[in-house]
Protein backbone atom coordinates (compact mmCIF):
# COMPACT_ATOMS: atom_id res chain seq x y z
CA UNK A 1 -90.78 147.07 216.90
CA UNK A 2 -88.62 147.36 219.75
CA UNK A 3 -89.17 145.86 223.53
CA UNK A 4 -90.47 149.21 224.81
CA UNK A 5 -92.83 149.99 222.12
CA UNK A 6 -94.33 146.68 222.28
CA UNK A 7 -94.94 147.33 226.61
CA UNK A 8 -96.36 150.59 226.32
CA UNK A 9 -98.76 149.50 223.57
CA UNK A 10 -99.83 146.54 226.03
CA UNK A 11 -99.96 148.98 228.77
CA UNK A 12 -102.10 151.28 226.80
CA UNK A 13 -104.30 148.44 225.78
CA UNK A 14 -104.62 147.52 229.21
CA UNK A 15 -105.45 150.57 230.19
CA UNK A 16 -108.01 151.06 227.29
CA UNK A 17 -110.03 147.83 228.21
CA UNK A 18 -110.19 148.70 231.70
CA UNK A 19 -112.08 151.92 230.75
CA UNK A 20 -114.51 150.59 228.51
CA UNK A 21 -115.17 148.11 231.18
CA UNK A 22 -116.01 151.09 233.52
CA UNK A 23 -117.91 152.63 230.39
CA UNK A 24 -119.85 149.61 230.27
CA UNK A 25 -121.19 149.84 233.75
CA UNK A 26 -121.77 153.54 233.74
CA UNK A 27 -123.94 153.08 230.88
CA UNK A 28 -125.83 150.06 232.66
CA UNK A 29 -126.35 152.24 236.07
CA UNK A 30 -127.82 155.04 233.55
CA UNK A 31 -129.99 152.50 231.72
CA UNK A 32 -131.52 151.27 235.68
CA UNK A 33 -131.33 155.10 236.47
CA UNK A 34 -134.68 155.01 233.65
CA UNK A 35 -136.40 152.23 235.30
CA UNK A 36 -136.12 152.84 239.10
CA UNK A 37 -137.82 154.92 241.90
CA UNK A 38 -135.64 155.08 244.95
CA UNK A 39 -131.99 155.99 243.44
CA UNK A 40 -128.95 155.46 246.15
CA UNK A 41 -125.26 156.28 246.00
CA UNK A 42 -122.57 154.18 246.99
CA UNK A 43 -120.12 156.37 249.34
CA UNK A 44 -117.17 154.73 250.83
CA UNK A 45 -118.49 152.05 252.83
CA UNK A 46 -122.09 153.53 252.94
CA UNK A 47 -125.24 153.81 250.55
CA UNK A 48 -127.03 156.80 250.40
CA UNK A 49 -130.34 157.57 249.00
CA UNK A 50 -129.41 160.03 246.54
CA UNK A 51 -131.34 162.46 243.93
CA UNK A 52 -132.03 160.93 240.44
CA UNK A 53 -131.33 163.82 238.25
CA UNK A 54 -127.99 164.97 240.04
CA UNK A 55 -127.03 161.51 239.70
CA UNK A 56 -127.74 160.68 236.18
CA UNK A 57 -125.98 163.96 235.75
CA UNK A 58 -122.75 162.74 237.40
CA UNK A 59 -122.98 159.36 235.81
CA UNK A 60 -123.27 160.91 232.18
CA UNK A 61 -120.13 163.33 233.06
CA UNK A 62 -118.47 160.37 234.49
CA UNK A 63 -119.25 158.60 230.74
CA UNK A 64 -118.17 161.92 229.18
CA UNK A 65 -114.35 161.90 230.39
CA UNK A 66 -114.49 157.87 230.06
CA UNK A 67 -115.29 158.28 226.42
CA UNK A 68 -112.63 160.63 226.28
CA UNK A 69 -109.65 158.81 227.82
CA UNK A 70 -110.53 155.91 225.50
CA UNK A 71 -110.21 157.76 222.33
CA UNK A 72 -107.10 159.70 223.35
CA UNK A 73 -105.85 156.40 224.40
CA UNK A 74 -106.88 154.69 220.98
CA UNK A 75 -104.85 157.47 219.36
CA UNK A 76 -101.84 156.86 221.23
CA UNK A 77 -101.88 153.36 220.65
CA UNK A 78 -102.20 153.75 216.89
CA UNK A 79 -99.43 156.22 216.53
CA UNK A 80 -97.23 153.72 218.41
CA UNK A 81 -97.91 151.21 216.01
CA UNK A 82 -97.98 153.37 213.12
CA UNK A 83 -94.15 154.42 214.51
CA UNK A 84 -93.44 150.94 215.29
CA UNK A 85 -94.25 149.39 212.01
CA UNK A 86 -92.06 152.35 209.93
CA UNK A 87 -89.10 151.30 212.51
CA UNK A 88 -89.42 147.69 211.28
């Protein structure tokens, strides 16, 4: 496995885990989405009361393109290694 294979597959990982961090928490603000009454928004340096259903919408498109990047990233790390390991 060369030097630059190795890097971009621990960039990629990086990358990966810092997603399903972000995952994580969009599927916690859904999960209090269910359980509260006044909903706000986080905008900038403000907080806005905001509507529930246009914002459980955004959150579960937001999870949508999260879930996304991870697999595509997933697949790019495993054909790195799969190229790496036939280059060994």
């Amino acid at each position: 496995m060369t030097a630059f294979n190795e890097q971009h597959i621990q960039s990629l990982s990086v990358q990966r885990r810092s997603l399903q961090r972000d995952l994580i928490e969009v599927e916690s603000a859904l999960e209090e989405l269910g359980t509260s009454d006044e909903v706000y928004k986080i905008v900038g340096t403000l907080m806005i009361r905001s509507d529930s259903s246009a914002l459980v919408a955004e959150l579960e498109e937001k999870r949508s393109l999260l879930k996304q990047r991870i697999h595509t990233l997933e697949e790019q790390e495993s054909r790195l290694q799969r190229s790496s390991a036939r280059d060994d």
